[in-house]
PDB file of N, CA and C in Angstrom:
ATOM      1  N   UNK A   1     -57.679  49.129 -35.939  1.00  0.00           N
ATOM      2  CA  UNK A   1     -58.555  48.590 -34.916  1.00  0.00           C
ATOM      3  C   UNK A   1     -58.510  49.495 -33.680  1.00  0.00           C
ATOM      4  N   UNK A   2     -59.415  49.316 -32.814  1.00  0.00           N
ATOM      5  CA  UNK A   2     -59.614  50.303 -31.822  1.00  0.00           C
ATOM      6  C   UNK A   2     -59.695  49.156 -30.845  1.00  0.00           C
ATOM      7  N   UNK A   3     -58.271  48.471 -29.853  1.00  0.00           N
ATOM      8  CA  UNK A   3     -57.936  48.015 -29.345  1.00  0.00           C
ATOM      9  C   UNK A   3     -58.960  48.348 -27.408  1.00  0.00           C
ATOM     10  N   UNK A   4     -58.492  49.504 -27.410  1.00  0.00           N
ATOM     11  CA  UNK A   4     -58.986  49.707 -26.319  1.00  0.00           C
ATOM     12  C   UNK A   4     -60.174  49.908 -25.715  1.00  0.00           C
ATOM     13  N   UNK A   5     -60.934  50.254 -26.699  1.00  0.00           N
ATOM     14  CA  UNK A   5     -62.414  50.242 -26.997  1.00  0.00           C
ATOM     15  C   UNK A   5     -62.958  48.733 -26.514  1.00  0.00           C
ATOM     16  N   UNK A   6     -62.193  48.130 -27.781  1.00  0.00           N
ATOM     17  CA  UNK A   6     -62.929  46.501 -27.920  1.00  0.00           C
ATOM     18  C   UNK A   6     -62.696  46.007 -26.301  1.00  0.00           C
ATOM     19  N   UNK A   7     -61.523  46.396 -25.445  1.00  0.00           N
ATOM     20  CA  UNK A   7     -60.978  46.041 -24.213  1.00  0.00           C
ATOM     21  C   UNK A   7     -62.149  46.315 -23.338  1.00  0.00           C
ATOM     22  N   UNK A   8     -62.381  47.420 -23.462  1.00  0.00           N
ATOM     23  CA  UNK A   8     -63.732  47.654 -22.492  1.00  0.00           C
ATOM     24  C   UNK A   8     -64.803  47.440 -22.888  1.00  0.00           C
ATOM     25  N   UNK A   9     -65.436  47.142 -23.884  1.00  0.00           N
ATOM     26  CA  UNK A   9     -66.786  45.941 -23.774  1.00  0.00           C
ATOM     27  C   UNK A   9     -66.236  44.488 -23.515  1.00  0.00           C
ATOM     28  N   UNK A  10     -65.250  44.176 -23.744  1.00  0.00           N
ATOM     29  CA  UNK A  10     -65.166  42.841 -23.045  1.00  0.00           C
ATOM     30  C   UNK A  10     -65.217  42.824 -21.285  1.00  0.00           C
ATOM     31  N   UNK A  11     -64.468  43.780 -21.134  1.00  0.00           N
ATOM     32  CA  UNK A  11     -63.966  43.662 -19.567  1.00  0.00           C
ATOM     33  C   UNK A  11     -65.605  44.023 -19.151  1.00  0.00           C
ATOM     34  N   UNK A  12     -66.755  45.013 -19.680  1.00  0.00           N
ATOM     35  CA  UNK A  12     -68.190  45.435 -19.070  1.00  0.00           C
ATOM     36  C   UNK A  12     -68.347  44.406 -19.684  1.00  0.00           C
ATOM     37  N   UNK A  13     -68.648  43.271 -20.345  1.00  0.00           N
ATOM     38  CA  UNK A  13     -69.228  42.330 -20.571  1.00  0.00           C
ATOM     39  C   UNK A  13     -68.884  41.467 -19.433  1.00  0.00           C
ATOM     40  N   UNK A  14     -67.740  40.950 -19.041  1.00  0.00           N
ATOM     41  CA  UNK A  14     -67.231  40.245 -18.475  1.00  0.00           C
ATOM     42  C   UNK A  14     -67.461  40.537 -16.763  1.00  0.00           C
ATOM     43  N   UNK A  15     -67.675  41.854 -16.273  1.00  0.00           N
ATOM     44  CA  UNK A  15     -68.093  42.223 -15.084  1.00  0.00           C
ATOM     45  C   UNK A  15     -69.689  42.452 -15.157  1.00  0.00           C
ATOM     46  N   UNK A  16     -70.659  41.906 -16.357  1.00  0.00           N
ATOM     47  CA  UNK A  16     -71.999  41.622 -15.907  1.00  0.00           C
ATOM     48  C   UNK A  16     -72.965  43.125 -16.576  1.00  0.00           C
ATOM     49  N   UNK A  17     -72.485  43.543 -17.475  1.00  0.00           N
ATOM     50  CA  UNK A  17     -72.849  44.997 -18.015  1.00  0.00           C
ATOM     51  C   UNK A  17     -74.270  44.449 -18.136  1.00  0.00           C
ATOM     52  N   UNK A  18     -74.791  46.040 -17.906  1.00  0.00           N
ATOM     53  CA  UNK A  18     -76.557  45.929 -18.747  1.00  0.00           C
ATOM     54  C   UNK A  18     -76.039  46.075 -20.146  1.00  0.00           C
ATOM     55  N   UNK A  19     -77.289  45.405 -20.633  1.00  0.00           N
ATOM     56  CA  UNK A  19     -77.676  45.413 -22.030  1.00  0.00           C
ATOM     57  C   UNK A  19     -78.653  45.984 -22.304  1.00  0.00           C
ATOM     58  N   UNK A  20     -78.936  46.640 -23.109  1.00  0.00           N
ATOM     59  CA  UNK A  20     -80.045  47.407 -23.390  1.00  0.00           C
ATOM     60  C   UNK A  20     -80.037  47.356 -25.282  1.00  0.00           C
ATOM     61  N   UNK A  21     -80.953  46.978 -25.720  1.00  0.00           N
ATOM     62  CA  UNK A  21     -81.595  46.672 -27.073  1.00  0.00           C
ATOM     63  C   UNK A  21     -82.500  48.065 -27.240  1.00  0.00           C
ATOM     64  N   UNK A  22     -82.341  48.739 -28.611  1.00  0.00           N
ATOM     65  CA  UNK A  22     -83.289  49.883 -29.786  1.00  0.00           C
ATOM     66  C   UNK A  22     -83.835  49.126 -29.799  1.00  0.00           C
ATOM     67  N   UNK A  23     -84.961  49.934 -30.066  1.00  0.00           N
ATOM     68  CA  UNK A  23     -86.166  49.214 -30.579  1.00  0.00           C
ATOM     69  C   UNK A  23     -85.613  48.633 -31.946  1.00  0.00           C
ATOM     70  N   UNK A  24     -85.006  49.506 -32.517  1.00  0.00           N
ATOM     71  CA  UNK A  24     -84.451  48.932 -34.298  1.00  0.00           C
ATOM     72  C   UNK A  24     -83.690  47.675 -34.417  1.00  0.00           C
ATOM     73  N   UNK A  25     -82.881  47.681 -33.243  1.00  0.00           N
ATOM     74  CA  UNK A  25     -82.172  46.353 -33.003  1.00  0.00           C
ATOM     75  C   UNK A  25     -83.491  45.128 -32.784  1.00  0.00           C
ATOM     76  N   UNK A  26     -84.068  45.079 -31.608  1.00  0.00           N
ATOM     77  CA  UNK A  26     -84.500  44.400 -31.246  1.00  0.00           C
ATOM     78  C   UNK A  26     -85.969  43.662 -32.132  1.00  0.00           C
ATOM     79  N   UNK A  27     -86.377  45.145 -32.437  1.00  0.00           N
ATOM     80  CA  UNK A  27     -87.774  44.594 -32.876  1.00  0.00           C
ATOM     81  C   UNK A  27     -87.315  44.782 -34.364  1.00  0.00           C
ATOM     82  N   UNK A  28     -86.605  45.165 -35.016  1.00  0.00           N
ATOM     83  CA  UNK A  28     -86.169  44.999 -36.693  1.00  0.00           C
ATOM     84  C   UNK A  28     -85.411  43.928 -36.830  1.00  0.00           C
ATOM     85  N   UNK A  29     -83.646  44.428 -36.841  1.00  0.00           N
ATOM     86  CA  UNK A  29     -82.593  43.733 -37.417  1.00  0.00           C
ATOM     87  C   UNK A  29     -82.788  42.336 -36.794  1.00  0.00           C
ATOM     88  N   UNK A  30     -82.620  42.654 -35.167  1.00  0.00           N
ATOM     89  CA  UNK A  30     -82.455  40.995 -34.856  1.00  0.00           C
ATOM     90  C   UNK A  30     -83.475  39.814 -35.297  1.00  0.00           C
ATOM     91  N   UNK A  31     -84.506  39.966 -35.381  1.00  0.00           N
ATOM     92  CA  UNK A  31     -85.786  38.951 -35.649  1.00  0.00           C
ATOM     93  C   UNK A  31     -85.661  38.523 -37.296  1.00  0.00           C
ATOM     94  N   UNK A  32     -85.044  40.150 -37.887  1.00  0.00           N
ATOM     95  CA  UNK A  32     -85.763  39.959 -39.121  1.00  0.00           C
ATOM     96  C   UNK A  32     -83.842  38.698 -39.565  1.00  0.00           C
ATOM     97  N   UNK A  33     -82.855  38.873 -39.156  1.00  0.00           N
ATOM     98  CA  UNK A  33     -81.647  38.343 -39.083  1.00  0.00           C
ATOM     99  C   UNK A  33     -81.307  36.610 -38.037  1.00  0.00           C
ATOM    100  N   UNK A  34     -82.418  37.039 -37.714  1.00  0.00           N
ATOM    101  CA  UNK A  34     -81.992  35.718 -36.816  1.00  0.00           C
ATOM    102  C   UNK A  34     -81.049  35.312 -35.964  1.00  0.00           C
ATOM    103  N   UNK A  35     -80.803  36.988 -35.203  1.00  0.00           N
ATOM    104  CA  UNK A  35     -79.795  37.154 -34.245  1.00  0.00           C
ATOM    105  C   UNK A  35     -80.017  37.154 -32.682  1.00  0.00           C
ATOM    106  N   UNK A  36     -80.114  36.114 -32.010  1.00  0.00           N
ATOM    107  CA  UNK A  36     -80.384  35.985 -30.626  1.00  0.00           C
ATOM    108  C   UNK A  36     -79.703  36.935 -29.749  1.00  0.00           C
ATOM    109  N   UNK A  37     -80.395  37.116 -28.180  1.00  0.00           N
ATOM    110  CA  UNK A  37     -79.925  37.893 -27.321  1.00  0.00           C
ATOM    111  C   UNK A  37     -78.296  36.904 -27.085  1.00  0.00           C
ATOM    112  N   UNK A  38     -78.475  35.935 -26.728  1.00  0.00           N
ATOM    113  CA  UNK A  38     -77.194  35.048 -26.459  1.00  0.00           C
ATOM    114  C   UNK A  38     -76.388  35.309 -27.752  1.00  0.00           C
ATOM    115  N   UNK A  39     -76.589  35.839 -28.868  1.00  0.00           N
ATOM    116  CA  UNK A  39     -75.834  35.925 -30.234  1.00  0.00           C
ATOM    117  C   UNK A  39     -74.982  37.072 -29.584  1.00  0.00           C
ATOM    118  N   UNK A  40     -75.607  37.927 -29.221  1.00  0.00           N
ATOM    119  CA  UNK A  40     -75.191  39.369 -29.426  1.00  0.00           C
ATOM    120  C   UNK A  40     -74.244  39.268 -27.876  1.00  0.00           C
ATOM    121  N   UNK A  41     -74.476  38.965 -26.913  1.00  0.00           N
ATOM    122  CA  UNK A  41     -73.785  38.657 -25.744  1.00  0.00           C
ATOM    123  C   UNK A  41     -72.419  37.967 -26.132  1.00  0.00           C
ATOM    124  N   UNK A  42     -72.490  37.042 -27.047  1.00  0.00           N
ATOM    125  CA  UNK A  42     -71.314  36.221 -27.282  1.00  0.00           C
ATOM    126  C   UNK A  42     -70.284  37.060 -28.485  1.00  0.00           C
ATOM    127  N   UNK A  43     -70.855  37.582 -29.328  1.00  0.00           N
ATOM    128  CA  UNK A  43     -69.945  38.889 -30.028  1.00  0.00           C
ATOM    129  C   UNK A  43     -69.313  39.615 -29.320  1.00  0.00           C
ATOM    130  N   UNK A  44     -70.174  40.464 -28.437  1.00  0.00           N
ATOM    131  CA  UNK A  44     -69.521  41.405 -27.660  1.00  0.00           C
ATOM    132  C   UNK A  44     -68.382  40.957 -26.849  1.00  0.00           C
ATOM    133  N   UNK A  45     -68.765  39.915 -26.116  1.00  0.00           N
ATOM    134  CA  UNK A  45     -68.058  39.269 -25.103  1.00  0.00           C
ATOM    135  C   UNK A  45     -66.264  38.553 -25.629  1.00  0.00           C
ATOM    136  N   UNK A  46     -66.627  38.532 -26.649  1.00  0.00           N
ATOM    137  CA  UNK A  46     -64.979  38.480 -27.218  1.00  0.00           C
ATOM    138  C   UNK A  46     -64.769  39.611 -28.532  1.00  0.00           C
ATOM    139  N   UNK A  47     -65.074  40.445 -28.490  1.00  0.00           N
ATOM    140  CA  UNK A  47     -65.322  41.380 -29.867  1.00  0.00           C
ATOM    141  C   UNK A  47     -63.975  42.270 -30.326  1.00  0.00           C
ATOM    142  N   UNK A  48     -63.762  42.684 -31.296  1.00  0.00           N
ATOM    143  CA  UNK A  48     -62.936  43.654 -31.909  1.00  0.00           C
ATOM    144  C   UNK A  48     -63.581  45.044 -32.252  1.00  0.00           C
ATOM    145  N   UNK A  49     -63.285  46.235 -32.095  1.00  0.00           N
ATOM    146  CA  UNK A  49     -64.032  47.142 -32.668  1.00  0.00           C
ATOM    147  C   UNK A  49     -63.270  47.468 -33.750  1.00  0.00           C
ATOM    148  N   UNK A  50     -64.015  47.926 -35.008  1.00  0.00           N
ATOM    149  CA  UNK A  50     -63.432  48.356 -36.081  1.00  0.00           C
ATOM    150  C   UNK A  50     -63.954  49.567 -36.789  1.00  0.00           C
ATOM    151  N   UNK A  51     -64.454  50.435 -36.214  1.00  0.00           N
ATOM    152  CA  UNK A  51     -64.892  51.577 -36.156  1.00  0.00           C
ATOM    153  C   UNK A  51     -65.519  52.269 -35.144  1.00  0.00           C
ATOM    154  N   UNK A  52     -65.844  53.648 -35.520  1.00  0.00           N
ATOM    155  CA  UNK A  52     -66.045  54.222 -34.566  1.00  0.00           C
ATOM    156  C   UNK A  52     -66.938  55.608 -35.383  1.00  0.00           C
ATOM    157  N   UNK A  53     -67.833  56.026 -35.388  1.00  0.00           N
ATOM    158  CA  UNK A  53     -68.986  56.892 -36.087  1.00  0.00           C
ATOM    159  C   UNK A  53     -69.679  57.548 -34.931  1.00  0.00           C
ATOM    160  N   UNK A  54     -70.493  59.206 -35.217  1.00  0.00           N
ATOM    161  CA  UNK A  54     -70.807  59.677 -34.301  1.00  0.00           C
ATOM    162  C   UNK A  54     -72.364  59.572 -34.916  1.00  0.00           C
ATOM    163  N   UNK A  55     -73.170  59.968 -34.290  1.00  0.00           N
ATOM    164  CA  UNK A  55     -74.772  60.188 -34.291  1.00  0.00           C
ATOM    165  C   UNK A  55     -75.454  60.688 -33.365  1.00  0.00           C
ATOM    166  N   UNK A  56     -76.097  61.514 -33.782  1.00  0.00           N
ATOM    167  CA  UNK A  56     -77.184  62.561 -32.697  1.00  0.00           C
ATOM    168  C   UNK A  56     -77.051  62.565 -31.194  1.00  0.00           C
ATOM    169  N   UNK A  57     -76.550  61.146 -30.456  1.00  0.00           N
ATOM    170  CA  UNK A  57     -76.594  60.981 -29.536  1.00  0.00           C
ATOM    171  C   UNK A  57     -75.079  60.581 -28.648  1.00  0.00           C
ATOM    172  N   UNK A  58     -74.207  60.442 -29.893  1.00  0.00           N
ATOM    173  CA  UNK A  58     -72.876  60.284 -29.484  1.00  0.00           C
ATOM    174  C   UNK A  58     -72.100  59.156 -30.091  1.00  0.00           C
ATOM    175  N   UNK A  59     -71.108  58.662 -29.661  1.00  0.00           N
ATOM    176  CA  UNK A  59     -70.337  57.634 -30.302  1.00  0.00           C
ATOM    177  C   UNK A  59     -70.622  56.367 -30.579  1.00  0.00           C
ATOM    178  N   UNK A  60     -71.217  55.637 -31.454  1.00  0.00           N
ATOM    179  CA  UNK A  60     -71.213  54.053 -31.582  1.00  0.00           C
ATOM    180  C   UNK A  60     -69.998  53.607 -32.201  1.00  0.00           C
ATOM    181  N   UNK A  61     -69.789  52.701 -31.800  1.00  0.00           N
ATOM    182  CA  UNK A  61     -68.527  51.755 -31.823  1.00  0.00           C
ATOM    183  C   UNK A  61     -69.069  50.733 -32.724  1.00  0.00           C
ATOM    184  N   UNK A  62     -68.737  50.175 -33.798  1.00  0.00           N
ATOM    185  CA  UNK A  62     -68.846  48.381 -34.221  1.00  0.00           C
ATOM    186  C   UNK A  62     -68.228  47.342 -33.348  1.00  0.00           C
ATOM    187  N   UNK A  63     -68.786  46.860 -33.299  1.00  0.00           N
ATOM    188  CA  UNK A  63     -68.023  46.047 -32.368  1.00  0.00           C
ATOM    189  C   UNK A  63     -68.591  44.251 -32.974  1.00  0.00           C
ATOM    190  N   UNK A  64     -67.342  43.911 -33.110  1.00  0.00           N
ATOM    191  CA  UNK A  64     -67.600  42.431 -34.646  1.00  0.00           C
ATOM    192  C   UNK A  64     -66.797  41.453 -33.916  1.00  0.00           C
ATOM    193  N   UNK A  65     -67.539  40.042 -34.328  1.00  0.00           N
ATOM    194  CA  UNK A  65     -67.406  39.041 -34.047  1.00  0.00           C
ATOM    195  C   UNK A  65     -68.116  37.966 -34.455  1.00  0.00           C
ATOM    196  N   UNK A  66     -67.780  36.713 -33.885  1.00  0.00           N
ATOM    197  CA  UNK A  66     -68.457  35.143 -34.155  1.00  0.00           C
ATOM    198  C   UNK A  66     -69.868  35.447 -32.949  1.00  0.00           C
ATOM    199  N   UNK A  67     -71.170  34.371 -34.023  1.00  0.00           N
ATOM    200  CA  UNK A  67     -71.859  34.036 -32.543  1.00  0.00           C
ATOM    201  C   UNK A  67     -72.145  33.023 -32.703  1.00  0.00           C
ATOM    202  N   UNK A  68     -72.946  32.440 -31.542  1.00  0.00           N
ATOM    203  CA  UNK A  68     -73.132  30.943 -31.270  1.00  0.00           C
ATOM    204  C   UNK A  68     -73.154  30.091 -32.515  1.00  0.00           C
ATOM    205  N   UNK A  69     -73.368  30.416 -33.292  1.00  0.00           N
ATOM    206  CA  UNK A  69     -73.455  29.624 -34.632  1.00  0.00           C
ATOM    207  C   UNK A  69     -72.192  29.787 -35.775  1.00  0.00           C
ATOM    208  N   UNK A  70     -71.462  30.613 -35.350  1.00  0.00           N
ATOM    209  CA  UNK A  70     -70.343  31.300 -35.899  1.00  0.00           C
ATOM    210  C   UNK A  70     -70.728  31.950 -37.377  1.00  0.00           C
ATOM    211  N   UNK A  71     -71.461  32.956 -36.838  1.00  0.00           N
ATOM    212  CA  UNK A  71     -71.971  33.416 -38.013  1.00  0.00           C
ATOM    213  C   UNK A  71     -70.762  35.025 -37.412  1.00  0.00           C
ATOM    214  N   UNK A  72     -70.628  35.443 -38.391  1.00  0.00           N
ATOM    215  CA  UNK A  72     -69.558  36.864 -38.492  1.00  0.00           C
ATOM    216  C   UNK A  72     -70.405  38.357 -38.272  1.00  0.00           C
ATOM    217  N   UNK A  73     -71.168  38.718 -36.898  1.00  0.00           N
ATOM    218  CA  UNK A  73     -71.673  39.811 -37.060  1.00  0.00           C
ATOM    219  C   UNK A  73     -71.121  41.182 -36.243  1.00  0.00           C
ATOM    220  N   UNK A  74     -71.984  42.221 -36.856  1.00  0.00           N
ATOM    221  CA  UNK A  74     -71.121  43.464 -36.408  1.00  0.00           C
ATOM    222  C   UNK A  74     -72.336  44.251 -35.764  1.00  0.00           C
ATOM    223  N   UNK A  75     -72.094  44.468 -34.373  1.00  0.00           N
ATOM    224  CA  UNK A  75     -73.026  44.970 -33.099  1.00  0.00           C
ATOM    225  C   UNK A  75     -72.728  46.512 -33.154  1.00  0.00           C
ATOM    226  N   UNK A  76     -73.309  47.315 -33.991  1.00  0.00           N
ATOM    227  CA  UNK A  76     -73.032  48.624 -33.603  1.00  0.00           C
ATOM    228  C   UNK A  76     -73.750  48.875 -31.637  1.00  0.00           C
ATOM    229  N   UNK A  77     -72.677  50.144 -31.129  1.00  0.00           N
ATOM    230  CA  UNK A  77     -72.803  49.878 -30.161  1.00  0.00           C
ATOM    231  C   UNK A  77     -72.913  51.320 -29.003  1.00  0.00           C
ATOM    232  N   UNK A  78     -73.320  51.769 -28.561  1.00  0.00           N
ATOM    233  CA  UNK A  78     -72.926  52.909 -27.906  1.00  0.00           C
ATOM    234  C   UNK A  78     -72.616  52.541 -26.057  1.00  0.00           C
ATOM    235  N   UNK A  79     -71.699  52.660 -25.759  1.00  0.00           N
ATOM    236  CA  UNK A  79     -71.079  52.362 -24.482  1.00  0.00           C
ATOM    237  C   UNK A  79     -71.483  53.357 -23.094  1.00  0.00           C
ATOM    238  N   UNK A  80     -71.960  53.081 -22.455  1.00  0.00           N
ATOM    239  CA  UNK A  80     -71.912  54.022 -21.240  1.00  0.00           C
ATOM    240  C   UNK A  80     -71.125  53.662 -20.414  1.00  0.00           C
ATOM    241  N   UNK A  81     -69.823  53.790 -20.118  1.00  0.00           N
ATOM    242  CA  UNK A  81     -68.844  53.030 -19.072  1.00  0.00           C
ATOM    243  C   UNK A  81     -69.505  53.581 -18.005  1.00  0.00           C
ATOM    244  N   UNK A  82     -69.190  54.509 -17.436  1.00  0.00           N
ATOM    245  CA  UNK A  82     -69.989  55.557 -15.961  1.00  0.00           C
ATOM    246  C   UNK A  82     -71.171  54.368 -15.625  1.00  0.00           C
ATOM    247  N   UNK A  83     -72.174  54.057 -16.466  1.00  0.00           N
ATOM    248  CA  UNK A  83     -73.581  53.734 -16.101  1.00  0.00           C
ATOM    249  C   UNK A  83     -73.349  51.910 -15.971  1.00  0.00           C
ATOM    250  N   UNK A  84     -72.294  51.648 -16.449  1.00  0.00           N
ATOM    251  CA  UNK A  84     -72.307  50.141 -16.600  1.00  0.00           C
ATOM    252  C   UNK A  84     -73.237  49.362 -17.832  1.00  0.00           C
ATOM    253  N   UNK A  85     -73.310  50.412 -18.883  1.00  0.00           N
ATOM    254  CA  UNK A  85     -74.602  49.829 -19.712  1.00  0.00           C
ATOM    255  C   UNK A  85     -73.910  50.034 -20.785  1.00  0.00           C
ATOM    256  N   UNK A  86     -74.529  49.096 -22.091  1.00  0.00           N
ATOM    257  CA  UNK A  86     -73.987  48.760 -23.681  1.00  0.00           C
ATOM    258  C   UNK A  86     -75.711  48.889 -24.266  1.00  0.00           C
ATOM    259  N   UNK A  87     -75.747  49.788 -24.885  1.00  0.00           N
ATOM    260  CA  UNK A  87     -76.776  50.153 -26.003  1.00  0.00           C
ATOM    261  C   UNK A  87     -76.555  49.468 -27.405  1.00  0.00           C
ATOM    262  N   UNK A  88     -77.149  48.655 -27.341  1.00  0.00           N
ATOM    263  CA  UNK A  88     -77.049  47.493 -28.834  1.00  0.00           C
ATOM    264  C   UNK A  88     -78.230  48.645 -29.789  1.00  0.00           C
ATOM    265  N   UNK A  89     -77.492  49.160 -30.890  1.00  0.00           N
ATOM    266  CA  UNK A  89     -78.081  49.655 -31.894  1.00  0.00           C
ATOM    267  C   UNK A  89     -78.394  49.265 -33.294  1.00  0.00           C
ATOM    268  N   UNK A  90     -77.977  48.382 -33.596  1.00  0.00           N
ATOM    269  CA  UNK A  90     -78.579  47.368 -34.436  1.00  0.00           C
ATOM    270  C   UNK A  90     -77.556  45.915 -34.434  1.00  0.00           C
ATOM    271  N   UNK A  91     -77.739  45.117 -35.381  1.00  0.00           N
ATOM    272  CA  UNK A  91     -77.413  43.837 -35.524  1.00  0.00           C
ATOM    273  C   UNK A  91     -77.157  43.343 -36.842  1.00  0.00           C
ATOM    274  N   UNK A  92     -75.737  43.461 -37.546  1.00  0.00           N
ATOM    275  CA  UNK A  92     -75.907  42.616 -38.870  1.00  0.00           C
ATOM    276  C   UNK A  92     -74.798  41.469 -38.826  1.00  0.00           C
ATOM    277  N   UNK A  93     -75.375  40.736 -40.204  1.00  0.00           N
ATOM    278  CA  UNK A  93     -74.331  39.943 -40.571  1.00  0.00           C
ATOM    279  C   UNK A  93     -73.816  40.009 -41.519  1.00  0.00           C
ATOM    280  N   UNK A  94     -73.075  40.303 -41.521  1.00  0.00           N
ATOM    281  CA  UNK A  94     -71.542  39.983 -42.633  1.00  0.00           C
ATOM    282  C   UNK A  94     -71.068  39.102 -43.158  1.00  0.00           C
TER     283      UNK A  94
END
């Protein structure tokens, strides 16, 4: 597990982080999954990361958890600590 990772999207969750939704997240996975903005807020907001993968643009993190419904999903994620912002890159469930 990547302890310290998961530490800092909670703590930027917890001090009011932007969120920012892909289009792939937003207008694909989540609708087509039935994963609310409050879903994905409540993952993050107590989350574990359990990986860590690079892509064109830099590091996404998984970052997994319960949401409002306690369904088990995994928020891939790319972090901007500096900017105060969490890039939600897609949305599944597990």
């Amino acid at each position: 597990m990547y302890e310290k990772e998961a530490q800092l999207i909670r703590s930027m969750m917890a001090s009011g982080a932007r969120i920012i939704y892909s289009i792939h997240a937003e207008m694909d996975r989540m609708p087509e999954r039935n994963i609310t903005y409050e879903d994905v807020k409540a993952v993050l907001s107590a989350c574990v990361v359990t990986g860590i993968r690079q892509n064109k643009l830099g590091p996404v993190w998984a970052a997994e958890g319960t949401d409002l419904d306690d369904r088990f999903l995994r928020i891939p994620v790319a972090v901007k600590e500096l900017r105060g912002t969490i890039i939600v890159v897609s949305a599944i469930e597990l």
